[in-house]
Protein backbone atom coordinates (compact mmCIF):
# COMPACT_ATOMS: atom_id res chain seq x y z
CA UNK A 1 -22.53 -21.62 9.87
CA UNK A 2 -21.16 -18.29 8.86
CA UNK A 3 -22.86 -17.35 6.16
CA UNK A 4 -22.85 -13.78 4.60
CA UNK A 5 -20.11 -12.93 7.89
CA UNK A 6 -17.24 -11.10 6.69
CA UNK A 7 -13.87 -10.96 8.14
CA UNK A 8 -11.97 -12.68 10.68
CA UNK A 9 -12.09 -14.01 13.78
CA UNK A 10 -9.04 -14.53 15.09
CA UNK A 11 -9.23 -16.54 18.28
CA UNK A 12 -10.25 -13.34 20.09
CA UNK A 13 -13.34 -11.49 21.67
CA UNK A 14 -14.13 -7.79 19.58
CA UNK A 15 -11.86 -5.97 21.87
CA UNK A 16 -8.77 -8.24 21.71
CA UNK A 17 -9.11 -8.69 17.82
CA UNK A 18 -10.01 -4.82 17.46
CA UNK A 19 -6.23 -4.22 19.44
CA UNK A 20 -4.66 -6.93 17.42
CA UNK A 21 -5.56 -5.48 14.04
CA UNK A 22 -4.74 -2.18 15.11
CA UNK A 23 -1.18 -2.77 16.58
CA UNK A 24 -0.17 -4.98 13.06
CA UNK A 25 -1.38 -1.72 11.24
CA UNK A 26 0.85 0.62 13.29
CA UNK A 27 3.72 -1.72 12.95
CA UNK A 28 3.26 -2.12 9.08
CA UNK A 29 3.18 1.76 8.83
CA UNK A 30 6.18 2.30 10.69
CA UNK A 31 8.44 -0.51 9.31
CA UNK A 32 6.95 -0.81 6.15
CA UNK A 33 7.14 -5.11 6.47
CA UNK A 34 5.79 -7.54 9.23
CA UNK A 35 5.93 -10.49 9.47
CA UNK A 36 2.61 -12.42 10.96
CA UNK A 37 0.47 -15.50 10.41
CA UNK A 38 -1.74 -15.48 7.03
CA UNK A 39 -4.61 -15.21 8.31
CA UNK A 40 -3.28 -12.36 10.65
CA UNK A 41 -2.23 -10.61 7.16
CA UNK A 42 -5.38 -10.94 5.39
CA UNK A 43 -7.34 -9.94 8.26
CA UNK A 44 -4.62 -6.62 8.58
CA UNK A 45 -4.61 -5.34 4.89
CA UNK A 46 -7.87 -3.98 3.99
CA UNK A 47 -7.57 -1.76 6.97
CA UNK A 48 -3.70 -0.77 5.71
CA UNK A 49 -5.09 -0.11 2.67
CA UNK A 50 -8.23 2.25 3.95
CA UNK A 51 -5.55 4.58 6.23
CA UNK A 52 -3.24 4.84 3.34
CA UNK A 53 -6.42 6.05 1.15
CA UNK A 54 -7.14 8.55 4.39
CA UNK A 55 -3.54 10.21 3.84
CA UNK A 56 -4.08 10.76 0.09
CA UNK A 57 -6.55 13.73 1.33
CA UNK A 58 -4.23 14.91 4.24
CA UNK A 59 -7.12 17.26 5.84
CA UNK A 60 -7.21 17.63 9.54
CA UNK A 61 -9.99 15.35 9.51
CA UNK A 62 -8.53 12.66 7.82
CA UNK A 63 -5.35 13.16 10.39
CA UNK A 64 -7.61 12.78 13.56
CA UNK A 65 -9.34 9.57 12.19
CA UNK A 66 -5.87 8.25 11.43
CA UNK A 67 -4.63 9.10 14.84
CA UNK A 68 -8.12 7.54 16.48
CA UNK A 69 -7.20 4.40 15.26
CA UNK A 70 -3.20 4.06 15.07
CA UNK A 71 -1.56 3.57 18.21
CA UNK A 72 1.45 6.22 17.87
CA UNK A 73 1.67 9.69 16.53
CA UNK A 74 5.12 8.84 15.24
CA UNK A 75 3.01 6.33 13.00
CA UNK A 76 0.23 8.74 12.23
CA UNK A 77 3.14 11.33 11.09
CA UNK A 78 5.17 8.78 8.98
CA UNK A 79 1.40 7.47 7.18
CA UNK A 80 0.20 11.55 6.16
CA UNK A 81 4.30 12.90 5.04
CA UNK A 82 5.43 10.17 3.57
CA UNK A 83 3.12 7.20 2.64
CA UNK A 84 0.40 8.89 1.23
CA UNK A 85 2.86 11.10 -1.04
CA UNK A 86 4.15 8.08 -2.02
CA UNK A 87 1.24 6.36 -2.86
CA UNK A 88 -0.62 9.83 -3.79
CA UNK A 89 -0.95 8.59 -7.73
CA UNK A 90 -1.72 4.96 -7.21
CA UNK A 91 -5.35 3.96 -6.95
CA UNK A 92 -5.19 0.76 -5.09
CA UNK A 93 -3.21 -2.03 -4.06
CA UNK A 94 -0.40 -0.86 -1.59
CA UNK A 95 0.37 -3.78 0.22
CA UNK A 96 1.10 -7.39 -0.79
CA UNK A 97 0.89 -10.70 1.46
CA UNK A 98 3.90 -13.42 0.81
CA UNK A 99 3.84 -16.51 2.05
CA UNK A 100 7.43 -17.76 3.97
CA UNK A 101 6.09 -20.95 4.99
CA UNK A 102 5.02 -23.19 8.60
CA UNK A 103 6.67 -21.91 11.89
CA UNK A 104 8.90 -24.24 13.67
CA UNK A 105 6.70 -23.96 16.81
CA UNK A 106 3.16 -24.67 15.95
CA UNK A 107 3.46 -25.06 12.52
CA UNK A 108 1.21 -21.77 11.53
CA UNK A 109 1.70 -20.45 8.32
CA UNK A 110 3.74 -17.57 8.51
CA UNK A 111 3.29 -14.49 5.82
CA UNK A 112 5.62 -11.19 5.27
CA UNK A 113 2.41 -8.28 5.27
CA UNK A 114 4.40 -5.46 3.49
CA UNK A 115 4.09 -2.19 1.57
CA UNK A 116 4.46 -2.40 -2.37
CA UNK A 117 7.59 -0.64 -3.07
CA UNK A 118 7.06 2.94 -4.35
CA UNK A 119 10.56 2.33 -6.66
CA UNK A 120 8.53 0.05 -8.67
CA UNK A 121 5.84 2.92 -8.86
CA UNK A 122 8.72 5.96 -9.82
CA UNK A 123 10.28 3.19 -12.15
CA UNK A 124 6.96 2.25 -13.98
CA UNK A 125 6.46 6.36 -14.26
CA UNK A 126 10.21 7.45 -15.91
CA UNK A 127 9.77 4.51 -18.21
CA UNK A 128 6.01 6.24 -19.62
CA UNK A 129 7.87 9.08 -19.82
CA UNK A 130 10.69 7.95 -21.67
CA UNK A 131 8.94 6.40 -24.14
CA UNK A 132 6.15 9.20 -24.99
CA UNK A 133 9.68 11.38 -25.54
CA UNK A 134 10.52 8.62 -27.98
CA UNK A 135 7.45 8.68 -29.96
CA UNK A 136 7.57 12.49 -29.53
CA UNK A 137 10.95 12.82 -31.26
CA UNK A 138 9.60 10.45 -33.69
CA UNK A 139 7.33 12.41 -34.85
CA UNK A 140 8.84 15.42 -35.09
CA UNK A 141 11.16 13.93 -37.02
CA UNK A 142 8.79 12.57 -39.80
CA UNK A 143 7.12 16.08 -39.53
CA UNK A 144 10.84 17.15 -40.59
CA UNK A 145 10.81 14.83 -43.28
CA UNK A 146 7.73 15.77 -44.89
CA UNK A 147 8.75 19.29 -44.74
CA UNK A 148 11.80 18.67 -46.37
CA UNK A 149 10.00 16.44 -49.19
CA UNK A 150 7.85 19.24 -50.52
CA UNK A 151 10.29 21.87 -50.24
């Protein structure tokens, strides 16, 4: 019994799991999508999620803990100048798991790991915008009308 043991396994002594985890976060980083088993993909996104938070701060400390634990300093590069301006207004939730269904080989369940697309995030922001312009011109315009009223 596990009880009160968080996290996964994964078929693999600390080492071997503690390389796995960190080449699936390198590869996520630099393609942005991966495809791996579920369990893989849970196991993979909390730590995703904890180096994108580290590039929010972009400090030299932050960029030497990212680089301790990503495998390439292309991917440690790509994570502080573009990822975590990307993400810098979101609070949470940057990747997403989908499931594609059993492989043909050994009938795993295979998931696409990938990184919630910032156009969703700029799209979400113009629209806000637009529509506090909108109530904006609204009410200048019945400020206008009252004006007019009493005149």
């Amino acid at each position: 019994m596990r009880h009160k043991k968080a996290g996964f396994k994964l078929g693999r002594d600390v080492a071997g799991r503690r390389s796995l985890l960190r080449g699936l976060v390198t590869s996520l980083i630099e393609q942005e999508r991966i495809i791996t088993t579920v369990t893989k993909a849970k196991a993979a996104k909390p730590l995703v999620e904890k180096m994108i938070t580290l590039a929010k701060t972009d400090t030299l400390p932050a960029r030497r803990q990212a680089a301790a634990f990503l495998e390439t300093p292309a991917s440690v590069k790509k994570l502080f100048d573009t990822l975590g301006t990307r993400f810098g207004q979101r609070s949470g939730g940057y990747t997403r798991v989908i499931r594609l269904g059993f492989r043909k080989g050994d009938g795993a369940e295979q998931a696409m790991l990938e990184l919630v697309d910032a156009k969703l995030v700029k799209r979400a922001s113009e629209r806000a915008k637009r529509r506090e312009e909108r109530l904006k011109a609204m009410r200048e315009g019945r400020e206008g009308e009252e004006g007019g009223e009493t005149a």
